[in-house]
N, C-alpha and C. Protein backbone atom coordinates (compact mmCIF):
# COMPACT_ATOMS: atom_id res chain seq x y z
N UNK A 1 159.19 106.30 59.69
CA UNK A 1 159.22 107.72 59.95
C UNK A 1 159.21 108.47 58.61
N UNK A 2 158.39 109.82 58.61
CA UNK A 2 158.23 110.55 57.19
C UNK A 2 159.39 111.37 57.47
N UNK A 3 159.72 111.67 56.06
CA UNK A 3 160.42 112.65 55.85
C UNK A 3 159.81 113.81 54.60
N UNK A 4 160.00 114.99 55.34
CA UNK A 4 159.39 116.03 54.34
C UNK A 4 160.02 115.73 52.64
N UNK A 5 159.04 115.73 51.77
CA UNK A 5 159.53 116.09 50.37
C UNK A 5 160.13 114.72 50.19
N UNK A 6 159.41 113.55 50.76
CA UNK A 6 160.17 112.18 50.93
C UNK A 6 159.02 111.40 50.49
N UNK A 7 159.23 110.17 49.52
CA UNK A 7 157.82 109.03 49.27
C UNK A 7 158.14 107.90 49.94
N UNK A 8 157.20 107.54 50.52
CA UNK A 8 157.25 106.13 51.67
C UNK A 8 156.33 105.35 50.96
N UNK A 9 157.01 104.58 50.23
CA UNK A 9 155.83 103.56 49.59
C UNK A 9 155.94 102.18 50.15
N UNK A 10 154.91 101.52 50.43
CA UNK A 10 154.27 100.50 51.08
C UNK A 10 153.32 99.45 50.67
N UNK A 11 152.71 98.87 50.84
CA UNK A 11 151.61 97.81 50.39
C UNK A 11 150.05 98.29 50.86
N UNK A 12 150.68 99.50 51.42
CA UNK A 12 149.16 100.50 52.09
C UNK A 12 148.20 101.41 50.91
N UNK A 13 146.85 100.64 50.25
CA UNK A 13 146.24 101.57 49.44
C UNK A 13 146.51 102.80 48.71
N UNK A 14 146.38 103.58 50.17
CA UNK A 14 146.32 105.07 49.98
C UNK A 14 147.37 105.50 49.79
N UNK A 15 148.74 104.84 50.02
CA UNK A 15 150.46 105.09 50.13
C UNK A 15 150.36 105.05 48.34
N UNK A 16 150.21 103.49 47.72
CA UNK A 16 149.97 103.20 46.32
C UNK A 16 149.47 104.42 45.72
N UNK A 17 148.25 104.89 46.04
CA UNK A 17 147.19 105.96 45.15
C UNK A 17 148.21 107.02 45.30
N UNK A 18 148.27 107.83 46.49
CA UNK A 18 149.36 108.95 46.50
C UNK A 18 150.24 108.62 45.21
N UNK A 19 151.40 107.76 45.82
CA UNK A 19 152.41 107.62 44.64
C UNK A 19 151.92 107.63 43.00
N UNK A 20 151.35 106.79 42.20
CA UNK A 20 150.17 107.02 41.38
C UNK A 20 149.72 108.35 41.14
N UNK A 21 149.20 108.98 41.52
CA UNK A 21 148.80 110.28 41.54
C UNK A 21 150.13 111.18 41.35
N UNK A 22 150.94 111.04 41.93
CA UNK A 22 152.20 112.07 42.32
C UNK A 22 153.17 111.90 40.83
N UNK A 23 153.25 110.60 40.31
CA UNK A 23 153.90 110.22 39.46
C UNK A 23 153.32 110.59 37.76
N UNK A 24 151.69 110.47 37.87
CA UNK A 24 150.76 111.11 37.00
C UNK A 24 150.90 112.57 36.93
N UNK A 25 151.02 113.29 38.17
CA UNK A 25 151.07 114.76 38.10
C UNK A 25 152.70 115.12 37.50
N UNK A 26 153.26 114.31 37.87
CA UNK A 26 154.77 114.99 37.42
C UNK A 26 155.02 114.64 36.06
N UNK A 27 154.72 113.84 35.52
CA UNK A 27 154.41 113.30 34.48
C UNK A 27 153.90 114.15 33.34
N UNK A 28 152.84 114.52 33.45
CA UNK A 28 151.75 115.80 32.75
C UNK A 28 152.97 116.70 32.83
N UNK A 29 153.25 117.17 34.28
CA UNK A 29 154.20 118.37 34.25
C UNK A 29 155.11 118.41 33.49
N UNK A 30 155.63 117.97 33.55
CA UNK A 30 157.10 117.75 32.93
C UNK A 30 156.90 117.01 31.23
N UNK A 31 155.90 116.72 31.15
CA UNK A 31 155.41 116.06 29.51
C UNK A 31 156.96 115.20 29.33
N UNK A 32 156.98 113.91 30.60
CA UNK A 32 157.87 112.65 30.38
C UNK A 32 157.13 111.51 30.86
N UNK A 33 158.14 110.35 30.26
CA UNK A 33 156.73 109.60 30.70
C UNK A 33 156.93 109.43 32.33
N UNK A 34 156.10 108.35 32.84
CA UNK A 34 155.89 108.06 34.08
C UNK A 34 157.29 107.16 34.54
N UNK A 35 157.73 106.66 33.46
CA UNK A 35 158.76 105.55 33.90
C UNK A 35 160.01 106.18 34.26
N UNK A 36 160.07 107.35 33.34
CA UNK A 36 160.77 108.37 33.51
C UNK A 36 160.81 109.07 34.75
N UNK A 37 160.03 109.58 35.78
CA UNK A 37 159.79 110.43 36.55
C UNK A 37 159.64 109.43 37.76
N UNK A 38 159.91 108.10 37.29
CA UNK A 38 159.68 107.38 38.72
C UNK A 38 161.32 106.64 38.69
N UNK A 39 162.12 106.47 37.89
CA UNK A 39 163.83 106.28 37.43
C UNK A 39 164.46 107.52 38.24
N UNK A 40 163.72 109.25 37.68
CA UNK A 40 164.63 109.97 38.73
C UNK A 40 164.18 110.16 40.38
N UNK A 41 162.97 109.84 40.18
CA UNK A 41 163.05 109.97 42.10
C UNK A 41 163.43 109.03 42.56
N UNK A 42 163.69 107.77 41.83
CA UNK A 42 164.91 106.75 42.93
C UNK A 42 166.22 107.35 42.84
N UNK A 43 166.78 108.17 41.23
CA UNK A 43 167.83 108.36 41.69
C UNK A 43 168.10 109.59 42.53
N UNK A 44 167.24 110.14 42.75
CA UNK A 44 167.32 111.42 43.66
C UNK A 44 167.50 111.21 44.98
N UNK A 45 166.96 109.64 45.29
CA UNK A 45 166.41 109.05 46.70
C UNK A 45 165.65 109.40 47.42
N UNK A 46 164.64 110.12 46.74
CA UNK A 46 163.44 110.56 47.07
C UNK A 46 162.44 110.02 47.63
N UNK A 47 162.52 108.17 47.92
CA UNK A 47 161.37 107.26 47.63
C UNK A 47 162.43 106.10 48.30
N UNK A 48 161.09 105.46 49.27
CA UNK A 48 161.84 104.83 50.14
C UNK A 48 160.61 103.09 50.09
N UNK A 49 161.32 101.97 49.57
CA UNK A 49 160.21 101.26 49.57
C UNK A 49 160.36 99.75 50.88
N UNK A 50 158.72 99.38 51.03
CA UNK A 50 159.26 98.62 51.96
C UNK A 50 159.84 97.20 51.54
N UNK A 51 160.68 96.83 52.43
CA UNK A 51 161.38 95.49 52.24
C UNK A 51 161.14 94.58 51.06
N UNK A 52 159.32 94.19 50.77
CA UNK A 52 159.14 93.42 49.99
C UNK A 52 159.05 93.67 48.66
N UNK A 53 159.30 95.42 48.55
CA UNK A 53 159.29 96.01 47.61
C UNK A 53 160.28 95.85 46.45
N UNK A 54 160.54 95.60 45.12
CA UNK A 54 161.39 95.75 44.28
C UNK A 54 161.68 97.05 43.61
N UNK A 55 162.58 97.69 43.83
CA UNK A 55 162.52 98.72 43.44
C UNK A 55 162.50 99.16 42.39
N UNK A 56 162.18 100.10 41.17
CA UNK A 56 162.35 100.27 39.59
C UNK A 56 163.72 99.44 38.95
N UNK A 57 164.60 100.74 40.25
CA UNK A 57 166.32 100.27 39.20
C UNK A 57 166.42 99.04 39.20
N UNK A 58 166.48 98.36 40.19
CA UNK A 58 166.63 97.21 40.17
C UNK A 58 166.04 96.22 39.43
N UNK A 59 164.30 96.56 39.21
CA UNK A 59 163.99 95.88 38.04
C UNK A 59 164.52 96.04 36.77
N UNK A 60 164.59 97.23 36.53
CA UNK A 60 165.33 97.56 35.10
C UNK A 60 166.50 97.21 34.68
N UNK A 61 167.57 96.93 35.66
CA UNK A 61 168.81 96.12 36.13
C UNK A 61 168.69 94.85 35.40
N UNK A 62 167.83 94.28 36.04
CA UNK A 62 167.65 92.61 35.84
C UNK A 62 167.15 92.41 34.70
N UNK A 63 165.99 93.68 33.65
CA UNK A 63 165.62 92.90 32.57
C UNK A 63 167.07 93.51 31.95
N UNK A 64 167.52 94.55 31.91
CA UNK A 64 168.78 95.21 30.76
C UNK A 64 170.03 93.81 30.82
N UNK A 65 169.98 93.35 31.97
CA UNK A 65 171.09 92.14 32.06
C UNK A 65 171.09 91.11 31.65
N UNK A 66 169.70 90.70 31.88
CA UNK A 66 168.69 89.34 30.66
C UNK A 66 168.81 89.94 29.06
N UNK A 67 168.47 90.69 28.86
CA UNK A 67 168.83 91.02 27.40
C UNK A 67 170.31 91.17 26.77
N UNK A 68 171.48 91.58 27.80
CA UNK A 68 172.80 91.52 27.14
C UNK A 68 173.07 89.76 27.18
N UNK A 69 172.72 89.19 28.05
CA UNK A 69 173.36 88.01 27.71
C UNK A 69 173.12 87.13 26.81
């Protein structure tokens, strides 16, 4: 189910391109990078991924934790 002002990302093409696109535009906007602008719409909870999905934080989690040890 959508939710207004909500990203549903998926393994669906056009879901990918949207996001891509959305992340490029905010990006430009805001003159940050992309990694940046895709860190705050998870933390906003803006962005909802499916199951098989890994999410940013969580990747970023796992390499920042590999590097302290």
């Amino acid at each position: 189910m959508s939710r207004y002002q909500h990203i549903y990302l998926d393994n669906q093409p056009i879901n990918k391109m949207d996001f891509d696109n959305t992340l490029s535009y905010l990006s430009s906007y805001f003159k940050l990078s992309i990694a940046s602008i895709k860190y705050r719409i998870e933390e906003l909870n803006l962005i909802t991924y499916t199951r098989n999905n890994k999410t940013f934080k969580n990747i970023l989690r796992s390499a920042f934790e590999s590097i302290l040890q």
